[in-house]
C-alpha atoms as a PDB file:
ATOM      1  CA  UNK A   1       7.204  -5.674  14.719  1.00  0.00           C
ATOM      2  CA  UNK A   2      10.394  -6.455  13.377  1.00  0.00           C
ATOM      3  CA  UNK A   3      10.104 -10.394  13.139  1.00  0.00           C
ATOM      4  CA  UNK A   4       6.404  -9.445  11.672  1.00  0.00           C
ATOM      5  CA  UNK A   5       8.107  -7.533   8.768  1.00  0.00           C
ATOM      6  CA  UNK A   6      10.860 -10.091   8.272  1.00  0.00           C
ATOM      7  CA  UNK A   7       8.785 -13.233   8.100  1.00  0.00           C
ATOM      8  CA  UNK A   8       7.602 -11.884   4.777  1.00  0.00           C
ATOM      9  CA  UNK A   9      10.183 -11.798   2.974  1.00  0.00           C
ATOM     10  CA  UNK A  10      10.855 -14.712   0.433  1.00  0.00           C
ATOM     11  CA  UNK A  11      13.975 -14.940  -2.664  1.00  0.00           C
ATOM     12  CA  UNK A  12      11.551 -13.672  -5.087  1.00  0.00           C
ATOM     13  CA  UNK A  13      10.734 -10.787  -3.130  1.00  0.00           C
ATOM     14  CA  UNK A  14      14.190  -9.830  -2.977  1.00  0.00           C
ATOM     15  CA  UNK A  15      14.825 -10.613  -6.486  1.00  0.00           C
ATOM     16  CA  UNK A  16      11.512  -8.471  -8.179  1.00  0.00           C
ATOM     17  CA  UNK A  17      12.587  -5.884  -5.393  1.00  0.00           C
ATOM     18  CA  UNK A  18      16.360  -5.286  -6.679  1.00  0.00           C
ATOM     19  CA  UNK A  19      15.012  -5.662 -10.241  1.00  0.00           C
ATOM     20  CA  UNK A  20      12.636  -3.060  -9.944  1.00  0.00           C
ATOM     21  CA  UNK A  21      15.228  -1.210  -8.138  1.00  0.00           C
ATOM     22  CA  UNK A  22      17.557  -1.060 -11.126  1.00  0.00           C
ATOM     23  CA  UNK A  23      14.840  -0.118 -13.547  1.00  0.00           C
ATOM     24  CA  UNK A  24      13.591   2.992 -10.974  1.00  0.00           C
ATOM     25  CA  UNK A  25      17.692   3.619 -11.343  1.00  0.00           C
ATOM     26  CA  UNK A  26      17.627   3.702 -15.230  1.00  0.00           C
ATOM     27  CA  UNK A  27      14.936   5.892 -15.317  1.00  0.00           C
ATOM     28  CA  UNK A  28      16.673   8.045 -12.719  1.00  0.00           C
ATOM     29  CA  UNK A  29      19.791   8.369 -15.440  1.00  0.00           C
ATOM     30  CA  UNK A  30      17.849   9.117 -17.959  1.00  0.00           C
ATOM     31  CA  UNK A  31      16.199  11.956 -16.305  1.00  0.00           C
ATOM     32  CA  UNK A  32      19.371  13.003 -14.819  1.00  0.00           C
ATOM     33  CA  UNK A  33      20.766  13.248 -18.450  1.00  0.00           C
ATOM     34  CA  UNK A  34      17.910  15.332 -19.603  1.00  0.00           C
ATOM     35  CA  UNK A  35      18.790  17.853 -16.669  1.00  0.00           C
ATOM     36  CA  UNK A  36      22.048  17.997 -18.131  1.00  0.00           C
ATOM     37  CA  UNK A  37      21.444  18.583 -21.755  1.00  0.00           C
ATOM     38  CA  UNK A  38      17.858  19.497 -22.473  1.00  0.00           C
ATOM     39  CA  UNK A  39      18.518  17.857 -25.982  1.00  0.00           C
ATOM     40  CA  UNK A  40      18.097  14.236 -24.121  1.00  0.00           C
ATOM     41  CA  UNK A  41      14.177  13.385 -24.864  1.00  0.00           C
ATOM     42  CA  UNK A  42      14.511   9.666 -23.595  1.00  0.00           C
ATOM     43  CA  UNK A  43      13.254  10.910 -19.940  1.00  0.00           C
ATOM     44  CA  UNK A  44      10.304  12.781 -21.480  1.00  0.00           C
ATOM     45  CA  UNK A  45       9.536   9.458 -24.172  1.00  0.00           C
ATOM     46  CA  UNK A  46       9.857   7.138 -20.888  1.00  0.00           C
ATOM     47  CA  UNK A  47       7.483   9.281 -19.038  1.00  0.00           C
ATOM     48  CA  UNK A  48       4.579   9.692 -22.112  1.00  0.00           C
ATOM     49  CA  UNK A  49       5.143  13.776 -21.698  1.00  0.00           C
ATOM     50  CA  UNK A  50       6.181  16.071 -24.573  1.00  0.00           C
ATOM     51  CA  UNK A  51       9.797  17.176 -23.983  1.00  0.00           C
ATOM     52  CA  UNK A  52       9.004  20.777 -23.717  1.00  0.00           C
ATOM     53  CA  UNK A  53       6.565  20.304 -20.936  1.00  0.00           C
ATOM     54  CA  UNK A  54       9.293  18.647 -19.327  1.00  0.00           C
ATOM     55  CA  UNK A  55      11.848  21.175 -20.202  1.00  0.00           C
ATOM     56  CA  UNK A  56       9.320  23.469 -18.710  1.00  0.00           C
ATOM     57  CA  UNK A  57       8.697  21.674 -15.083  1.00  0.00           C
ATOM     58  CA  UNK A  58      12.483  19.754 -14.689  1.00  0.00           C
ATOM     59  CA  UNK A  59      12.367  21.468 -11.630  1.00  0.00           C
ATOM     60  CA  UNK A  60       9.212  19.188 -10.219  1.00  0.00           C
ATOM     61  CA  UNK A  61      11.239  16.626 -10.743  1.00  0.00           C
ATOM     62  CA  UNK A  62      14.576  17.390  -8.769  1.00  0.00           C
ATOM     63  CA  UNK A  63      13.109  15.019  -6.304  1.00  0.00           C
ATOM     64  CA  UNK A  64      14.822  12.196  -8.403  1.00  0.00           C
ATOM     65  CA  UNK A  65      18.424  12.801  -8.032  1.00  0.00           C
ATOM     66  CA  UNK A  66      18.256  11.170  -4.581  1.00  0.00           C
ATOM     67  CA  UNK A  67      13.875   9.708  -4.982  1.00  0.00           C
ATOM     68  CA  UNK A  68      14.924   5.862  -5.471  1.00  0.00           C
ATOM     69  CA  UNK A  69      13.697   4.701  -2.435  1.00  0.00           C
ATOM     70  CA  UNK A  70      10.989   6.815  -1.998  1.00  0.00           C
ATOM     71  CA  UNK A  71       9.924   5.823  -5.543  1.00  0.00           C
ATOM     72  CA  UNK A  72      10.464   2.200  -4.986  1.00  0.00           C
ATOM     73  CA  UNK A  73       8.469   2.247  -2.076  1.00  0.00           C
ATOM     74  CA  UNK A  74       5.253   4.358  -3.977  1.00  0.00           C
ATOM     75  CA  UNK A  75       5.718   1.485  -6.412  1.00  0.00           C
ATOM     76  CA  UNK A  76       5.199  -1.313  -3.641  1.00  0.00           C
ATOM     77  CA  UNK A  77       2.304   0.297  -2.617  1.00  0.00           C
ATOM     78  CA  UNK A  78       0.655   1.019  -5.959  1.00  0.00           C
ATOM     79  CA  UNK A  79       1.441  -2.591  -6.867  1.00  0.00           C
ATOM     80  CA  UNK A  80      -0.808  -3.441  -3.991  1.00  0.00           C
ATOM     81  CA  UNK A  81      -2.860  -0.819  -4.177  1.00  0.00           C
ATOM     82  CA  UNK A  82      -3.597  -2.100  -7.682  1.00  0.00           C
ATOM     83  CA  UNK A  83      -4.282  -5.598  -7.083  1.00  0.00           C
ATOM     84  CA  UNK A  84      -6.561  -4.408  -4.128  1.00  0.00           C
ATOM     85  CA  UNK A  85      -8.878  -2.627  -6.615  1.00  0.00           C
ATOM     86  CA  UNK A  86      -8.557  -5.203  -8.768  1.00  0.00           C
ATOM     87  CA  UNK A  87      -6.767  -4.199 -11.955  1.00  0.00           C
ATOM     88  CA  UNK A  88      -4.514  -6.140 -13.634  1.00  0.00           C
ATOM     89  CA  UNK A  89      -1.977  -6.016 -15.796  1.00  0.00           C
ATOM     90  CA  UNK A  90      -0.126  -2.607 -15.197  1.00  0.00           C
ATOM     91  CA  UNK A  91       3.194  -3.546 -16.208  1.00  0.00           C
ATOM     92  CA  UNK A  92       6.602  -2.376 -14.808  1.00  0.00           C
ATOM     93  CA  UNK A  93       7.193   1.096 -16.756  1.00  0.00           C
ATOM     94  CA  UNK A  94       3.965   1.848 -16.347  1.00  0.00           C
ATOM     95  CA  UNK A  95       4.018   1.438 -12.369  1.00  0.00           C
ATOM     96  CA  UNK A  96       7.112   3.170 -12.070  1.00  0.00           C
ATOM     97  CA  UNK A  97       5.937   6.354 -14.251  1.00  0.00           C
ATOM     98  CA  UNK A  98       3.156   6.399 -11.871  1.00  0.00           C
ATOM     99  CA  UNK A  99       4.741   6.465  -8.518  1.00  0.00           C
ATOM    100  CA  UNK A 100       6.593   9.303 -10.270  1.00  0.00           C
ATOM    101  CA  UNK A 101       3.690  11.563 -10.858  1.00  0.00           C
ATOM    102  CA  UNK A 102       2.476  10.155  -7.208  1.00  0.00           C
ATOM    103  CA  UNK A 103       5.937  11.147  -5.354  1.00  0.00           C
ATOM    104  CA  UNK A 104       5.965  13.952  -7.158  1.00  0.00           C
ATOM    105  CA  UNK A 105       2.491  15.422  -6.559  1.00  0.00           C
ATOM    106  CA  UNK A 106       3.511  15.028  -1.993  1.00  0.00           C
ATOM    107  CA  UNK A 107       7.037  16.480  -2.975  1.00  0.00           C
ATOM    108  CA  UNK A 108       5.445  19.635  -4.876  1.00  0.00           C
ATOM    109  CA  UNK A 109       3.230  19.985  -1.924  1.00  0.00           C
ATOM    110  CA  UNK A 110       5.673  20.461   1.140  1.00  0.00           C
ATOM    111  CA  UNK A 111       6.751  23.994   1.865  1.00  0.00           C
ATOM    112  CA  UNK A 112      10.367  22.359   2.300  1.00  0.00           C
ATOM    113  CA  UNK A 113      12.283  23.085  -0.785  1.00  0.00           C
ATOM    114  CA  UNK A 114      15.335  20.449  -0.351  1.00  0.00           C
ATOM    115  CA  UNK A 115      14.254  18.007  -2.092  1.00  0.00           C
ATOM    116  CA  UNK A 116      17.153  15.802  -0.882  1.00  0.00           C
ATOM    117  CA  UNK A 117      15.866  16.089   2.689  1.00  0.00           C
ATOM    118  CA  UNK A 118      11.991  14.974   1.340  1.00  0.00           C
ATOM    119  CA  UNK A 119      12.606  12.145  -0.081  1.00  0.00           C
ATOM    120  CA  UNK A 120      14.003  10.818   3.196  1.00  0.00           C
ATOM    121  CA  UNK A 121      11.443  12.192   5.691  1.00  0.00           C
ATOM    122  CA  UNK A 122       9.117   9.517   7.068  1.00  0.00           C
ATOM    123  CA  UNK A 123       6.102  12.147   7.055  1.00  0.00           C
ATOM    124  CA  UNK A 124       6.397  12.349   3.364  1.00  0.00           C
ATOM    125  CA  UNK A 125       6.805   8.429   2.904  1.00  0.00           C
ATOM    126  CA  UNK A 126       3.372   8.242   4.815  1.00  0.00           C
ATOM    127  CA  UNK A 127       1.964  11.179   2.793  1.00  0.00           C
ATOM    128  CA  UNK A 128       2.878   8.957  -0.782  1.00  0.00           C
ATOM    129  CA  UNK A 129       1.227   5.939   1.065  1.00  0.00           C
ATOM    130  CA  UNK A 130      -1.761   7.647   1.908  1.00  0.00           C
ATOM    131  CA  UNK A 131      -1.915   9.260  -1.685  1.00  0.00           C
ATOM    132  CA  UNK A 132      -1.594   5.613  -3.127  1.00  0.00           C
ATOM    133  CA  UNK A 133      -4.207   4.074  -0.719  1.00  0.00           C
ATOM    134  CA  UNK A 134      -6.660   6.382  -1.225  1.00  0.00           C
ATOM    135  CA  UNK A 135      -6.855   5.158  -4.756  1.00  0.00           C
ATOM    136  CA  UNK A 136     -10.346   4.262  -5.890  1.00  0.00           C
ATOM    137  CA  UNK A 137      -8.540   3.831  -9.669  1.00  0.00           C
ATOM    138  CA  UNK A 138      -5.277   3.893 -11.515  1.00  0.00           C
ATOM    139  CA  UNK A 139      -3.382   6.690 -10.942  1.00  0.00           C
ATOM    140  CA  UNK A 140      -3.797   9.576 -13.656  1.00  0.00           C
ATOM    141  CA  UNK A 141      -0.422  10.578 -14.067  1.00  0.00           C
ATOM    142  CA  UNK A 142      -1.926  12.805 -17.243  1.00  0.00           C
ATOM    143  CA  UNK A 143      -0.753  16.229 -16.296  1.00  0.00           C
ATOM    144  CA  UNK A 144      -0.306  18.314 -19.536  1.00  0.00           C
END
């Protein structure tokens, strides 16, 4: 299992994986500066969602003080999910505002309120992969 995992891993994989991993973290600060001064609206730009509905629902999002992984990994599987179905072109912010809304949607529906302890459970990594690969299109991420 292990060497099956490891054989696939090339330099550019571990290059597009730490960049996308520092662009999941930028949009981590900037919603981690909008929890601390509702007057930041870069989170609420980034995402496409007025800043009051944000304002409104910060609290959905409390997954993302510790979500990288979890969000990196719902962005590995709706890049593949994507190229499975066949549509192209969904570019970096875009993917990454839609593994939000995908994470988010599995974190909002555990009964387990620490969010901290969520984004580390294995049962909720496999509930975000079955969310993504049950895809039959792009991801709405359209929720106000």
């Amino acid at each position: 299992m292990i060497e099956e995992l490891l054989s696939g891993i090339t330099a550019e994989k571990v290059i597009e994986a730490y960049a996308t991993y520092q662009s999941i973290s930028q949009v981590l600060t900037l919603y981690r500066k909008t929890r601390r001064n509702n007057q930041k609206d870069d989170f609420s730009k980034y995402i496409g969602i007025p800043q009051s509905w944000v304002l409104e629902h910060i609290e959905d999002f409390r997954f993302m003080n510790t979500g990288d992984i979890i969000l990196l990994n719902a962005y590995a599987n709706l890049k593949k999910q994507y190229k499975e179905l066949g549509i192209p072109d969904v570019g970096e912010k875009e993917m990454i505002k839609d593994a939000i809304f995908a994470v988010s949607k599995v974190i909002l529906s555990e009964s387990e309120n620490n969010t901290s302890l969520l984004t580390k459970n294995s049962n909720v990594f496999s509930k975000v992969q079955i969310e993504i690969g049950s895809l039959t299109k792009k991801y709405d991420s359209s929720i106000c």
